[in-house]
Protein backbone atom coordinates (compact mmCIF):
# COMPACT_ATOMS: atom_id res chain seq x y z
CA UNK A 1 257.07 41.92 120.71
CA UNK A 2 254.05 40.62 118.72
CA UNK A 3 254.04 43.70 116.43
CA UNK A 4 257.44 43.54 115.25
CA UNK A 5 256.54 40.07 115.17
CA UNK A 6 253.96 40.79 112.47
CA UNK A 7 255.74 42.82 110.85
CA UNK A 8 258.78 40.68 109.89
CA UNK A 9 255.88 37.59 109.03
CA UNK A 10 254.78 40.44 106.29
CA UNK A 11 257.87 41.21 105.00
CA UNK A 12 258.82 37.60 104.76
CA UNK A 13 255.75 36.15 103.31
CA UNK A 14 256.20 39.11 100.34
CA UNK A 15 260.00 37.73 99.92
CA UNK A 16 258.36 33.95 100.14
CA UNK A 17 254.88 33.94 99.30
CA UNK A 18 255.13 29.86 98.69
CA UNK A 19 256.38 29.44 102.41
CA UNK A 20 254.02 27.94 104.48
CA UNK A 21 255.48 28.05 108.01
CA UNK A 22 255.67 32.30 106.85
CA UNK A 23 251.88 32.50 105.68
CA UNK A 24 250.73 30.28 108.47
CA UNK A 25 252.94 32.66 111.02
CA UNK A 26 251.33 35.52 109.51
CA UNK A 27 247.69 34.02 109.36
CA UNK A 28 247.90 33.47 113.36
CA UNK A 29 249.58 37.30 113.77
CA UNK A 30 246.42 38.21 111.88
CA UNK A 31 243.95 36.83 114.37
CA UNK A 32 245.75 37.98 117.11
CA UNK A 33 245.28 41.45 116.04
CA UNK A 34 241.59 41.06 115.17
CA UNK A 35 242.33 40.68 111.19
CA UNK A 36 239.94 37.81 110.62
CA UNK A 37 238.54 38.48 107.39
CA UNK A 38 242.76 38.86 106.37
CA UNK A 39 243.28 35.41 107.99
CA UNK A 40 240.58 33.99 106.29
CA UNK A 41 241.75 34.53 103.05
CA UNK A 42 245.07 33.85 103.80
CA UNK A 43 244.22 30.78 106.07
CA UNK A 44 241.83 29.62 103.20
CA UNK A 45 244.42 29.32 100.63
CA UNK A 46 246.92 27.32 102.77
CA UNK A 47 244.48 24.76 103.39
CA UNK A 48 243.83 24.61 100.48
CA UNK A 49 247.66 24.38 99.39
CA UNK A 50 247.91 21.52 102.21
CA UNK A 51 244.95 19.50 100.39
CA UNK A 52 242.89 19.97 103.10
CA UNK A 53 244.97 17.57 105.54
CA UNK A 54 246.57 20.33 107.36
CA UNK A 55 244.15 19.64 110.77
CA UNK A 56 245.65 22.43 112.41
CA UNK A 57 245.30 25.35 109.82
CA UNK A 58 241.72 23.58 109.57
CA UNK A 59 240.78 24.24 113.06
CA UNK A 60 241.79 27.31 113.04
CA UNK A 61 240.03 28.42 110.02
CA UNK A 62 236.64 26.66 111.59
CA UNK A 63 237.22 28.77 114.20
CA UNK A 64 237.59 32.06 112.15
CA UNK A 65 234.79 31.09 109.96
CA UNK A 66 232.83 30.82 113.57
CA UNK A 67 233.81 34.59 114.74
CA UNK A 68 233.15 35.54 110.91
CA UNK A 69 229.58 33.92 111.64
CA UNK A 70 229.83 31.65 108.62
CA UNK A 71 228.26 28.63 110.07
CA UNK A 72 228.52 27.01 107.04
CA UNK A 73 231.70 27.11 105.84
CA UNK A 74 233.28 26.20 109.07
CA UNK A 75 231.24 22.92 109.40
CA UNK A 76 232.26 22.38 105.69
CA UNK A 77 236.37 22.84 107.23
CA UNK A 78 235.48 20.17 109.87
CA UNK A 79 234.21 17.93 107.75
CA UNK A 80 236.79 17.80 105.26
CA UNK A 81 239.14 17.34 108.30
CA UNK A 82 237.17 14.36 109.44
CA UNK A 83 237.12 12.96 105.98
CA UNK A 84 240.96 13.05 106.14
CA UNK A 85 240.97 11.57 109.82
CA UNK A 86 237.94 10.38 111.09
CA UNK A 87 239.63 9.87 114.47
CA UNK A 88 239.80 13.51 114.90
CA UNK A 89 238.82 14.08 118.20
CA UNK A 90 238.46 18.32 117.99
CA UNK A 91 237.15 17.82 114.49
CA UNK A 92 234.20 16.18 115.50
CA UNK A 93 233.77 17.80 118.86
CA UNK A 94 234.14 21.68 116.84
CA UNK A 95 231.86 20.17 114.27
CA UNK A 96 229.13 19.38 116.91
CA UNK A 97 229.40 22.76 118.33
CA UNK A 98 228.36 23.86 114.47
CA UNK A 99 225.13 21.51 115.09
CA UNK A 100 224.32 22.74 118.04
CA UNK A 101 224.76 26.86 117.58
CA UNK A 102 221.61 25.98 115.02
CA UNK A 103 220.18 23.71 117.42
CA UNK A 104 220.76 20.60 114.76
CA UNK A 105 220.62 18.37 118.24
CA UNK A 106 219.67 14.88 115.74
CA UNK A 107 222.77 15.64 113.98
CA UNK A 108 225.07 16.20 116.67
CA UNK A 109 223.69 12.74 118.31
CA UNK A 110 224.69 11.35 115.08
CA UNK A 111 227.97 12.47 114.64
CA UNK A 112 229.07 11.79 118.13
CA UNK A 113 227.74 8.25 117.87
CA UNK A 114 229.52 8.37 114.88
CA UNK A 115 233.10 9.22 116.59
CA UNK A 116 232.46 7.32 119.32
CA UNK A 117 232.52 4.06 117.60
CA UNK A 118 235.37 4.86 115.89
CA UNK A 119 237.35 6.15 119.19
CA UNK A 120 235.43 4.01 121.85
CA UNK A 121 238.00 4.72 124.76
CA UNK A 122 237.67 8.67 124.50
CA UNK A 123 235.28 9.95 127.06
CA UNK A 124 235.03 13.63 125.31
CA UNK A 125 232.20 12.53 123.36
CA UNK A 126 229.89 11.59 125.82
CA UNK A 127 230.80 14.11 128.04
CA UNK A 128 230.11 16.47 125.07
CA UNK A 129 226.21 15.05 124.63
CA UNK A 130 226.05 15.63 128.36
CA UNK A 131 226.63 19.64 128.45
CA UNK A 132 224.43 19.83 125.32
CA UNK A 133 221.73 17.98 127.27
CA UNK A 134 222.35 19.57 130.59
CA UNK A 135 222.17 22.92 128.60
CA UNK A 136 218.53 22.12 127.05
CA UNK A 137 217.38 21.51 130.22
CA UNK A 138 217.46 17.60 130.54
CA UNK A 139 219.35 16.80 133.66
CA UNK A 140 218.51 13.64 134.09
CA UNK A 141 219.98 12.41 130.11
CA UNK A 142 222.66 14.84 131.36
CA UNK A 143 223.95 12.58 134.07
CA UNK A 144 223.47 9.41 131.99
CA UNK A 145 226.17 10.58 129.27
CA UNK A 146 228.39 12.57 132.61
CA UNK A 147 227.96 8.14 133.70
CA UNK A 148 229.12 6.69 130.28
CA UNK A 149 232.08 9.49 129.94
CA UNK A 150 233.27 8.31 133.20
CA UNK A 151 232.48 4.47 132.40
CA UNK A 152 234.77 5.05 129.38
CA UNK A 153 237.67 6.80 131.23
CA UNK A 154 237.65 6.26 134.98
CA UNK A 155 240.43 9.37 135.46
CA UNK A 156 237.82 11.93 133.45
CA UNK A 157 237.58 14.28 136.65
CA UNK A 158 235.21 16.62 134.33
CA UNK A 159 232.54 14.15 133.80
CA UNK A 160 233.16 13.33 138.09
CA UNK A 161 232.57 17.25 138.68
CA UNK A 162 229.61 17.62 136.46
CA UNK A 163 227.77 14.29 138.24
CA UNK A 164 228.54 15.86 141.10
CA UNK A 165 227.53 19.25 140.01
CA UNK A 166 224.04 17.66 139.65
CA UNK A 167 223.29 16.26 142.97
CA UNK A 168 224.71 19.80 144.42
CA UNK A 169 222.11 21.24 142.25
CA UNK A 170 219.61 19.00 144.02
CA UNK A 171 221.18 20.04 147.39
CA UNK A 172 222.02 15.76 147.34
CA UNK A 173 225.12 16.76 148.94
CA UNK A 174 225.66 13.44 150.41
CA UNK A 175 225.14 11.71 147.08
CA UNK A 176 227.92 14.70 145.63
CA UNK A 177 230.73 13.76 148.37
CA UNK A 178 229.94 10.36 146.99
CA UNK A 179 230.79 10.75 143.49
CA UNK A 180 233.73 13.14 144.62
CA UNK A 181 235.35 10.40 146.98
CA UNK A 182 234.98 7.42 144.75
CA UNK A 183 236.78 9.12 142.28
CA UNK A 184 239.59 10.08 144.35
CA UNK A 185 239.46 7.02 145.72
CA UNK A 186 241.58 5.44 143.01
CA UNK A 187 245.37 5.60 143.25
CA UNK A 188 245.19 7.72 139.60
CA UNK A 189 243.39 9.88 140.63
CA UNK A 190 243.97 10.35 144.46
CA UNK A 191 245.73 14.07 143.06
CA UNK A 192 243.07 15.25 140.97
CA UNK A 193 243.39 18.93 142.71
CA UNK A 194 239.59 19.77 140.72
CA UNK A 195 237.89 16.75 142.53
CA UNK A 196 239.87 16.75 146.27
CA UNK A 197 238.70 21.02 145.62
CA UNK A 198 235.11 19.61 146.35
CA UNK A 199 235.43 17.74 149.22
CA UNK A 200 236.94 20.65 151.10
């Protein structure tokens, strides 16, 4: 169970304290118990044992720094990540949600046309600028990045939903049906279970 779990990644990181499979085991027990301020520290000093290139100890410090409400420091995290690899897809994407829980919209257009041109075949960006928009309130520059996510990746069934989402708002339900039949119109995606959901 997870508390005899934590209790062996203890005792081992006190017999190891240089292992960092043990600390990172223990960091994640941590969290899982609700010890964030614990597995910040501890997550803190792996990173920074790792050089900052460990992405996944990043993320998941970003994330505690988040719960912790340190806004700061966990766009700081994400941004060291993305100066290690600036392909980073939930680098960028957890850095953007930084922006926009202070409402930095500029700088979250700027990042994500930033990671975009560096990763111009991933549809996660666009479809990111999309739910920010569509959460402001502006539908219609909504559907315009939901179009270019889909553009970019024909099989992204999220951007397909979130069109369609829109003209169901509208009650355009003949212009919804559309969008949810052309998709699964395609042979990959003819058993997209989300999209063939709709049509039902």
């Amino acid at each position: 169970d997870f508390q005899t779990a934590g209790r062996i990644f203890r005792a081992e990181s006190a017999l190891a304290p240089q292992d960092l499979y043990v600390k990172r085991k223990l960091a994640y027990e941590m969290i899982r118990y609700g010890e964030l301020k614990a597995a910040e520290k501890l997550l803190e000093a792996i990173f920074k044992q790792s050089g900052a290139k460990d992405e996944t100890v990043g993320l998941i410090l970003g994330s505690v720094y988040t719960s912790l409400e340190k806004n700061k420091e966990a766009r700081q995290t994400y941004q060291r990540l993305l100066a290690v690899n600036p392909e980073s897809e939930d680098a960028c994407v957890c850095l953007a949600r930084t922006y926009v829980a202070e409402k930095m919209y500029k700088e979250v257009h700027t990042l994500l046309n930033s990671c975009e041109k560096r990763s111009p075949d991933n549809p996660v960006f666009s479809f990111f600028r999309g739910r920010m928009e569509y959460d402001r309130g502006n539908k219609t520059l909504a559907k315009t990045y939901f179009e270019k996510s889909l553009k970019v990746d024909g099989t992204y069934a999220q951007a397909a939903l979130a069109i369609g989402a829109l003209y169901e708002e509208k009650e355009e339900f003949a212009r919804a049906l559309k969008v949810y039949k052309s998709f699964v119109d395609t042979e990959e995606n003819a058993a997209n279970t989300q999209v063939l959901s709709r049509l039902v």
